[in-house]
Protein backbone atom coordinates (compact mmCIF):
# COMPACT_ATOMS: atom_id res chain seq x y z
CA UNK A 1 -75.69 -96.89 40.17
CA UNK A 2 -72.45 -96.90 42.33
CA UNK A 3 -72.84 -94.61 45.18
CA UNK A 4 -70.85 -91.63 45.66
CA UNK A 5 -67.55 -91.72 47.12
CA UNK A 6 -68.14 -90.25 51.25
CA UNK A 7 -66.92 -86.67 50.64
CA UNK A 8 -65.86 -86.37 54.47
CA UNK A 9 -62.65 -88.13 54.72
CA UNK A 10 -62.36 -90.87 57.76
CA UNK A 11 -60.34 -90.31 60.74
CA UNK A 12 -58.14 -93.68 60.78
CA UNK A 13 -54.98 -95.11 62.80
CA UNK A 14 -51.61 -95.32 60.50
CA UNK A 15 -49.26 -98.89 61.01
CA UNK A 16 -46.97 -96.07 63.18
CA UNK A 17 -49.88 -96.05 65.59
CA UNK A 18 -50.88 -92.57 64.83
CA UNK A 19 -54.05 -90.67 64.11
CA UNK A 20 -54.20 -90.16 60.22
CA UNK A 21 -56.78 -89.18 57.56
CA UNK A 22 -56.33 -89.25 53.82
CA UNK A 23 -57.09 -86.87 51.60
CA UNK A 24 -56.52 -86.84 47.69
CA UNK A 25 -54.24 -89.83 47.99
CA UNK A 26 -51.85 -88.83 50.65
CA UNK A 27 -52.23 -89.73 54.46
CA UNK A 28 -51.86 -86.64 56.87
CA UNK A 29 -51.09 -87.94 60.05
CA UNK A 30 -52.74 -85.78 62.94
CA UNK A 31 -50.67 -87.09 66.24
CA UNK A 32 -51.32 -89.52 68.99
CA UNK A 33 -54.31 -91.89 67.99
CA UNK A 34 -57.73 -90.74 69.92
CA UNK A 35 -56.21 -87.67 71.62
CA UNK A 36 -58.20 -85.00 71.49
CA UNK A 37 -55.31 -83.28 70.00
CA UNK A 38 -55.48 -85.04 66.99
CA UNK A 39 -59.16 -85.25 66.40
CA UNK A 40 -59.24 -81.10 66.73
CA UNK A 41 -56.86 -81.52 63.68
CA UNK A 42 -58.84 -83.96 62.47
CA UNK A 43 -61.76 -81.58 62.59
CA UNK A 44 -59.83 -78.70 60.98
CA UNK A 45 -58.81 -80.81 58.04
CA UNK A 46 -62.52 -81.93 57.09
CA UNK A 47 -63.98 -78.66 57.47
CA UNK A 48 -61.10 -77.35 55.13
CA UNK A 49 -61.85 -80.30 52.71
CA UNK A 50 -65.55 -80.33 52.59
CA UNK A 51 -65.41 -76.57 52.04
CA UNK A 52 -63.28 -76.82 48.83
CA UNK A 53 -59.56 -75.39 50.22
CA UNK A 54 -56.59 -76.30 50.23
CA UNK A 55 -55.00 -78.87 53.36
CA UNK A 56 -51.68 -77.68 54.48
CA UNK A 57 -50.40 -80.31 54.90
CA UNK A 58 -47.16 -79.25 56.90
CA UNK A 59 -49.46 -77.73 59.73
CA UNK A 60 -50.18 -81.73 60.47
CA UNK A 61 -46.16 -82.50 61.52
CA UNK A 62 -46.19 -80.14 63.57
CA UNK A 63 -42.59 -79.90 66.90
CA UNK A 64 -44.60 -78.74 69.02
CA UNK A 65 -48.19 -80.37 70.63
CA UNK A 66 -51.44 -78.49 68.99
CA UNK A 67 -52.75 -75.86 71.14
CA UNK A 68 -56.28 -76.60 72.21
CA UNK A 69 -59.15 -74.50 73.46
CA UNK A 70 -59.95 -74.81 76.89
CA UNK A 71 -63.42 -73.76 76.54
CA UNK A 72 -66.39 -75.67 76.57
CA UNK A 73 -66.25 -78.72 73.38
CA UNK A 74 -68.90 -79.90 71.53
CA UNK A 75 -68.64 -82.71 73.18
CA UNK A 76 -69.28 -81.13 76.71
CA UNK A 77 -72.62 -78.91 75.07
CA UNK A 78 -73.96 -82.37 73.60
CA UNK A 79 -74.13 -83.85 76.53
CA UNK A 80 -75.35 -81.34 78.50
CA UNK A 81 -78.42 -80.80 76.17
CA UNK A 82 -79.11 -84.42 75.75
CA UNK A 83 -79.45 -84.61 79.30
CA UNK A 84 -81.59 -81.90 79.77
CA UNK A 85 -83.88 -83.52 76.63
CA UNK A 86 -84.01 -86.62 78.06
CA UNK A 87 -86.52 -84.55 80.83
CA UNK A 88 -88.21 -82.36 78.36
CA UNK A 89 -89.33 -84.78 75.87
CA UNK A 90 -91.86 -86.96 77.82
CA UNK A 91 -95.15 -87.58 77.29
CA UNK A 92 -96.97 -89.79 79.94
CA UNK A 93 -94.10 -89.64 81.81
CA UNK A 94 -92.16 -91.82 79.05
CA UNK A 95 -89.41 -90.55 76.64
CA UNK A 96 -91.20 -89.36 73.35
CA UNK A 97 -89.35 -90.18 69.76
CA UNK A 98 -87.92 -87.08 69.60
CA UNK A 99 -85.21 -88.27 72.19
CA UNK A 100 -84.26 -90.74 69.44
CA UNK A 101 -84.55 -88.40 66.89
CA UNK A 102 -81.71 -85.86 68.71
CA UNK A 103 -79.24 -88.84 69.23
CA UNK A 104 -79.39 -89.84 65.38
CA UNK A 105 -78.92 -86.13 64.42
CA UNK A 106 -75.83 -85.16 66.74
CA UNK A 107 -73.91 -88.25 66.00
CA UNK A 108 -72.13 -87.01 62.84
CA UNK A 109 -71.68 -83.91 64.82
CA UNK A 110 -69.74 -85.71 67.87
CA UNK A 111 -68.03 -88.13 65.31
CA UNK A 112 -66.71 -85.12 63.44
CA UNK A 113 -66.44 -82.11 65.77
CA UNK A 114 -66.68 -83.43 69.34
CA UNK A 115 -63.40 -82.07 70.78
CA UNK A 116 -63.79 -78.50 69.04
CA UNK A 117 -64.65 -75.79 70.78
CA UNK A 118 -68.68 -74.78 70.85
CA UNK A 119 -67.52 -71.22 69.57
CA UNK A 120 -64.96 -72.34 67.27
CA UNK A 121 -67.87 -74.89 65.19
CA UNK A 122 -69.20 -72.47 62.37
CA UNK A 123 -71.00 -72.59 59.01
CA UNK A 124 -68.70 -74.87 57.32
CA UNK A 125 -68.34 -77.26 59.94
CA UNK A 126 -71.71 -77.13 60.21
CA UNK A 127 -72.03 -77.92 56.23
CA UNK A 128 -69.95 -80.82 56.99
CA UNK A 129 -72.05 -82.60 59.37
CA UNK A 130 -74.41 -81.94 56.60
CA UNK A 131 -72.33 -83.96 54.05
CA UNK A 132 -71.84 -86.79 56.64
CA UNK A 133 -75.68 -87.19 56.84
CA UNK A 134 -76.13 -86.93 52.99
CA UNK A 135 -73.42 -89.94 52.83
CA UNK A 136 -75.23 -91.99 55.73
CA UNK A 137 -78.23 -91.91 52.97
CA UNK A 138 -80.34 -89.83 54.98
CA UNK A 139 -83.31 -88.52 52.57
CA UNK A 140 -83.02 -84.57 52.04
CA UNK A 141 -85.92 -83.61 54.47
CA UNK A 142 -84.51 -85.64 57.22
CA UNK A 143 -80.74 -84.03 56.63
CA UNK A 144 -82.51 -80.53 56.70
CA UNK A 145 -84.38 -81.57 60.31
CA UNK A 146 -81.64 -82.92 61.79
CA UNK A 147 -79.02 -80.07 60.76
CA UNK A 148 -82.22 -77.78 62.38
CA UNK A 149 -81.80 -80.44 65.85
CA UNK A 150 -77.93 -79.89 65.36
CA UNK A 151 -78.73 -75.96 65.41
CA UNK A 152 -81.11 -76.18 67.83
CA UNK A 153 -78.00 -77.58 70.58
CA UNK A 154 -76.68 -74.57 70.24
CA UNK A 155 -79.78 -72.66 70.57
CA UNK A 156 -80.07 -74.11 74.01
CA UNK A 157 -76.57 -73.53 74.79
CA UNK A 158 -76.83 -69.79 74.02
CA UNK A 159 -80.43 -69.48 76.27
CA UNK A 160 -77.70 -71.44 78.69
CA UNK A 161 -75.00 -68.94 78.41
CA UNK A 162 -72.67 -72.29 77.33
CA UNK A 163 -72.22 -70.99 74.09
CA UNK A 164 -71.82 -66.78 72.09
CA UNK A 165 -75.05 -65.52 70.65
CA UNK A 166 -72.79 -64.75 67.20
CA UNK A 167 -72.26 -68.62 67.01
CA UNK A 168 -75.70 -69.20 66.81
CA UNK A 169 -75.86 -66.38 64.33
CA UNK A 170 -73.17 -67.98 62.14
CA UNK A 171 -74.91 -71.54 62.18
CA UNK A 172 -78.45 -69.68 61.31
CA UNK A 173 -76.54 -68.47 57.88
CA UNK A 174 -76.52 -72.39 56.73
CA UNK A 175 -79.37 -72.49 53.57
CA UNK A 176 -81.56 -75.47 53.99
CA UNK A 177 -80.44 -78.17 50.74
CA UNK A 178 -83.15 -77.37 48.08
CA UNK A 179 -83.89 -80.23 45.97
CA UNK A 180 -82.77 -81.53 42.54
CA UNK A 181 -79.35 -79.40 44.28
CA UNK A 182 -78.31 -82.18 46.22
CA UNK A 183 -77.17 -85.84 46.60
CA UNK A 184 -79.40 -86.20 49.19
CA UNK A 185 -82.82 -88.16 47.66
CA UNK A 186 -86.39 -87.06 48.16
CA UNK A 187 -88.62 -89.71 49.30
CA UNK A 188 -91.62 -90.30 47.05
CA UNK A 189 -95.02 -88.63 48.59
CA UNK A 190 -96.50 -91.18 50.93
CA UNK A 191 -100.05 -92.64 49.12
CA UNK A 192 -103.09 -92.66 50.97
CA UNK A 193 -103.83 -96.66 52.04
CA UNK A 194 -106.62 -98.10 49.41
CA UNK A 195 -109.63 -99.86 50.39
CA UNK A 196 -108.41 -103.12 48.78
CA UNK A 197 -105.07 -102.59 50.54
CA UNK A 198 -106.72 -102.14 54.02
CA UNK A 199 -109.47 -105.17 53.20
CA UNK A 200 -106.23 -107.91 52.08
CA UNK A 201 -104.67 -107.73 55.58
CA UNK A 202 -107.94 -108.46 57.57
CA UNK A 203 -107.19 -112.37 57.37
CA UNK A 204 -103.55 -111.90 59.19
CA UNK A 205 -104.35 -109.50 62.27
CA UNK A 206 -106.44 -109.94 65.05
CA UNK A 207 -109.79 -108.63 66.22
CA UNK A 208 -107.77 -105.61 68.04
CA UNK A 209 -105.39 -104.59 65.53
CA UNK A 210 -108.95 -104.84 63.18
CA UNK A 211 -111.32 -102.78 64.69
CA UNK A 212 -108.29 -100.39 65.29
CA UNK A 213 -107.42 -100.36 61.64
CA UNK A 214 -111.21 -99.66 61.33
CA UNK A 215 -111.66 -96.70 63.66
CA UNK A 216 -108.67 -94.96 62.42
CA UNK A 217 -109.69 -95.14 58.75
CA UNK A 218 -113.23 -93.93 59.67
CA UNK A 219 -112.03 -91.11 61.85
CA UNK A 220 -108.42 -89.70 60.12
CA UNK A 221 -106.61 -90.10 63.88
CA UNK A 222 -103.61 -90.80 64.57
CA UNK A 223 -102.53 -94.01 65.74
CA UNK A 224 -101.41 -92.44 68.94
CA UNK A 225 -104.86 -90.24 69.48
CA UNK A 226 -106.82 -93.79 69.18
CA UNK A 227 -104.35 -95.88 71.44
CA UNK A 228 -104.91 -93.46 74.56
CA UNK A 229 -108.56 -93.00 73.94
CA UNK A 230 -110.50 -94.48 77.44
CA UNK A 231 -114.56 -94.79 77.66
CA UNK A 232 -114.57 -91.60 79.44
CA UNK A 233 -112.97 -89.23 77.39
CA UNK A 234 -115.85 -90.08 74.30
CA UNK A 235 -118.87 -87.55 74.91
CA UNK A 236 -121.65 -89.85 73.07
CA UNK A 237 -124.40 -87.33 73.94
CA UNK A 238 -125.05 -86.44 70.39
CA UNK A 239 -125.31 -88.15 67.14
CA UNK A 240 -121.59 -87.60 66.26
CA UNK A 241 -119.39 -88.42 69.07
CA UNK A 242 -116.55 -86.60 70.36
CA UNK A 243 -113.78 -87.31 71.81
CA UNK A 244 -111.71 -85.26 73.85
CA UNK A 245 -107.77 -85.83 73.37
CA UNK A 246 -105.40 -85.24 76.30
CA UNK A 247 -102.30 -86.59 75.33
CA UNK A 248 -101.93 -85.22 72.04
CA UNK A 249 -99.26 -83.83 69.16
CA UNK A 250 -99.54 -80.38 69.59
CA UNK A 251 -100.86 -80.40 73.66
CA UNK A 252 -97.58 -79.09 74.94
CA UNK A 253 -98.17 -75.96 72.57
CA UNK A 254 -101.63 -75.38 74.70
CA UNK A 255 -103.84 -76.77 71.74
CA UNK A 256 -106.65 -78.70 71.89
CA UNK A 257 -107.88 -81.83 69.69
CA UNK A 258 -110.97 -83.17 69.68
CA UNK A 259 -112.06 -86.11 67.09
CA UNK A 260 -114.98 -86.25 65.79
CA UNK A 261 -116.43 -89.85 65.33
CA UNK A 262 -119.23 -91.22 63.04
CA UNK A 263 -121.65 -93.89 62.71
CA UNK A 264 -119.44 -96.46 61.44
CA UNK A 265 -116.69 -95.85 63.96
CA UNK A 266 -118.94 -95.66 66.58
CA UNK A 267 -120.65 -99.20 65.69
CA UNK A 268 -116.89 -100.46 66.69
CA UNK A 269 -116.27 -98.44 69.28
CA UNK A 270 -119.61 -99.29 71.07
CA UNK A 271 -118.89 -102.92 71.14
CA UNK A 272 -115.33 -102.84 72.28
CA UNK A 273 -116.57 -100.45 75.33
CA UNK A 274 -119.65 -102.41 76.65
CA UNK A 275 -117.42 -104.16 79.18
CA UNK A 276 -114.32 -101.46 79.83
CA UNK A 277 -114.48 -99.71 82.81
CA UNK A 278 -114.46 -95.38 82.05
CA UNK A 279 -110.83 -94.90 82.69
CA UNK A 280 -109.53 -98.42 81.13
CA UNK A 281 -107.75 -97.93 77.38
CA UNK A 282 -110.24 -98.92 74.65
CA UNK A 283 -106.99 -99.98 72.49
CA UNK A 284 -104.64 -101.73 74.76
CA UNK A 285 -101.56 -102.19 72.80
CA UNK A 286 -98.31 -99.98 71.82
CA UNK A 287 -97.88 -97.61 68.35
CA UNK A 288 -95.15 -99.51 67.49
CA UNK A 289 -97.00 -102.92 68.02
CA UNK A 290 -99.98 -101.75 65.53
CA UNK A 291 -97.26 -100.87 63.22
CA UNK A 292 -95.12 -104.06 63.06
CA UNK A 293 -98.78 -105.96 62.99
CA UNK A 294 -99.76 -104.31 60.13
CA UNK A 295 -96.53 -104.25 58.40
CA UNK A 296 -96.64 -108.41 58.98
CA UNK A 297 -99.79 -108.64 57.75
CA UNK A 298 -99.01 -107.46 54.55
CA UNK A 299 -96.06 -109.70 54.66
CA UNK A 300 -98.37 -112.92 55.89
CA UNK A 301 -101.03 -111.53 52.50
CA UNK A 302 -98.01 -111.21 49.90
CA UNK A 303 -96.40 -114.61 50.95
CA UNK A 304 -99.77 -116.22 50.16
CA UNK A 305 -101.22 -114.25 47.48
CA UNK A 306 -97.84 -114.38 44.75
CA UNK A 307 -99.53 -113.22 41.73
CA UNK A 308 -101.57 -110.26 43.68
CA UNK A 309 -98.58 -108.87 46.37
CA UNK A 310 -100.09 -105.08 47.37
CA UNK A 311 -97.70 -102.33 48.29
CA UNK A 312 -96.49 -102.33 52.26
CA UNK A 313 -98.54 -99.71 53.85
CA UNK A 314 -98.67 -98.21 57.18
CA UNK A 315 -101.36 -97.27 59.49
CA UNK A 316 -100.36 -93.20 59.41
CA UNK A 317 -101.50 -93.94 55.88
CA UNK A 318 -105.23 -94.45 56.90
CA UNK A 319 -104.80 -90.55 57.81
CA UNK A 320 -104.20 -89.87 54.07
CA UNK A 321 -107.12 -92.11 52.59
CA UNK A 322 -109.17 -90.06 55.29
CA UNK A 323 -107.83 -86.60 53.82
CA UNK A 324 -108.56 -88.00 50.31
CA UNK A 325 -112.12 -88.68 51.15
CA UNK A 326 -112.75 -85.82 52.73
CA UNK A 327 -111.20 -83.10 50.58
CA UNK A 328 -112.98 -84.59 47.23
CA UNK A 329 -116.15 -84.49 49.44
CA UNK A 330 -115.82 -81.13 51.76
CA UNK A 331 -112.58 -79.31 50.59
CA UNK A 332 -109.30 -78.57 52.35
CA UNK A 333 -110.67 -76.98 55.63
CA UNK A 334 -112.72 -79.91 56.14
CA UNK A 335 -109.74 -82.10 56.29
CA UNK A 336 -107.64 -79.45 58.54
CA UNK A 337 -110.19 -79.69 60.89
CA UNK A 338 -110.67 -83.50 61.14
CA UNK A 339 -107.07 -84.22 60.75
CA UNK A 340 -106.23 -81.73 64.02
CA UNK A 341 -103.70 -79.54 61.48
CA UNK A 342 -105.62 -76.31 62.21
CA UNK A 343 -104.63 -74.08 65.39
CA UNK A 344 -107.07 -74.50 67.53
CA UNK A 345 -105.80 -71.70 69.84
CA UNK A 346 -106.38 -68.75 67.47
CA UNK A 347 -109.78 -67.92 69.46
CA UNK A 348 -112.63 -69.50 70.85
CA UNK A 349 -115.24 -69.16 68.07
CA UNK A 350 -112.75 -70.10 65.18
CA UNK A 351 -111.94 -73.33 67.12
CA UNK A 352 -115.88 -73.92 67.56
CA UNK A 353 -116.26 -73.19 63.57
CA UNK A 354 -113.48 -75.54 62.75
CA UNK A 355 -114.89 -78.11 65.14
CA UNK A 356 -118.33 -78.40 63.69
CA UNK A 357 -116.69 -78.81 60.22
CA UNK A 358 -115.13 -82.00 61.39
CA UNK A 359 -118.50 -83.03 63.03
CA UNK A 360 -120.27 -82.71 59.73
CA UNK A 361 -117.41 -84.54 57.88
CA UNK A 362 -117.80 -87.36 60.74
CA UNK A 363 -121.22 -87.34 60.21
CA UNK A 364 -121.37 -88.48 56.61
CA UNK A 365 -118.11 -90.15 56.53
CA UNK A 366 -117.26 -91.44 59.87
């Protein structure tokens, strides 16, 4: 199926040298190429078209130079907040994903609306950013995040005093895209990793990547969870081990996560820490490493097995065979409180009730 023509019109240079954008057949041209006059009428002229009204045309051959605000831009708020992210999204002293995940989300919003004024950008310019992320192919749940990041810069700028409490009131006012109402696809639910899946790969990875797959499908951690885990942090005084997490998900929001592991985790673990000193890392190798080995695994298993290729799979999928297992065994808070998605802060003897689910789950399944 061709894909849908870009709704957001593209700001281009005409043969006179000129800014110019084109809309319904006709170029407008918008003044000197790259000034920031011209991409402020740039910016007026999508949010008028991705809105539905009418472009007046004449407004674009204009005597005299458009007048500009002198307040703070977009621009000027962006980077102010992305500098101030690029010190509050650490972990470990290194820049987490979400610092990757900002740049993606504010780069329609720069392209577009850089040069307008922070107090001037409104619902509908917001619901064109919107439109340029549905046309970039974005699924719908990432275009709703990332128009919550793009809110969220202004959100900071108001706790700032860069930017008017009513513009962050405006921007709130935006609906989240519903779906079925949108161009914007829904990814299919990710699928819990099968047994024969995990088993196929074992040929085409090494003894690390191997025992890692192993403890993370016995345990329903994250990759992350297992790849800081050190001899010390693993309390083996009892028949179901626990570990202690430090560096976790949810330990900025003053949460705690402890994993509970099992026999058959434990039969790895034990022979991969005979020789580690307490504080040394158990699983010495990067989350995106374990990823891309797993990922060519299944490549390395499909090139040689032709007539039996299995689906691509991740390792955040061994978390969802682990919640299968464990919710047709237990129920649903069994699997909240081995997968870490219960709060933990809520009080002290909730967190030890929750805990000792996950030890019994461990203890059977783990």
């Amino acid at each position: 199926m061709a894909r849908k023509a870009n709704p957001v019109p593209s700001y281009l240079q005409h043969s006179s040298g000129q800014a110019r954008v084109r809309v319904d057949g006709r170029d407008i041209l918008l003044g000197e190429y790259n000034s920031k006059e011209s991409r402020v009428r740039y910016a007026e002229i999508v949010a008028q078209v991705v809105s539905g009204q009418t472009v007046q045309t004449c407004t674009a051959r204009r005597s005299k130079p458009v007048e500009t605000d002198s307040r703070l831009t977009v621009n000027e708020l962006v980077a102010a907040y992305l500098s101030w992210a690029d010190g509050h999204y650490l972990k470990n002293g290194k820049p987490t994903s979400e610092i990757h995940c900002l740049k993606s989300a504010v780069k329609p919003l720069v392209d577009l609306f850089g040069f307008t004024a922070c107090d001037a950008f409104g619902p509908v310019a917001l619901k064109a950013v919107r439109e340029q992320m549905i046309s970039n192919g974005w699924c719908r749940k990432t275009v709703n995040r990332n128009v919550g990041r793009v809110r969220a810069v202004f959100r900071w700028g108001v706790e700032n005093e860069m930017a008017q409490p009513a513009t962050l009131q405006r921007l709130q006012a935006v609906a989240p895209i519903l779906a079925g109402r949108t161009e914007a696809p829904d990814n299919a639910p990710r699928q819990p990793a099968t047994d024969e899946q995990v088993a196929a790969v074992r040929p085409f990875v090494s003894d690390l990547i191997w025992d890692l797959i192993q403890v993370q499908r016995a345990t329903g951690a994250r990759g992350g969870e297992l790849l800081s885990m050190t001899p010390a942090a693993v309390d083996k005084s009892k028949s179901v081990w626990l570990y202690s997490v430090e560096n976790h998900k949810t330990a900025h929001h003053g949460h705690s996560r402890t994993i509970a592991i099992g026999p058959r985790a434990q039969e790895v673990l034990q022979a991969r820490m005979q020789e580690l000193g307490d504080d040394e890392l158990v699983f010495p190798i990067r989350r995106d490493s374990y990823t891309t080995a797993v990922a060519r695994a299944v490549e390395k298993y499909n090139r040689t097995h032709p007539n039996k290729p299995i689906e691509v799979w991740s390792p955040h999928q061994l978390r969802h065979a682990k919640a299968h297992e464990i919710r047709e065994r237990f129920g649903l808070e069994h699997v909240q409180a081995t997968l870490g998605h219960a709060e933990f802060s809520m009080s002290e003897r909730y967190a030890q009730a929750t805990l000792g689910r996950a030890v019994e789950a461990a203890a059977v399944t783990g």
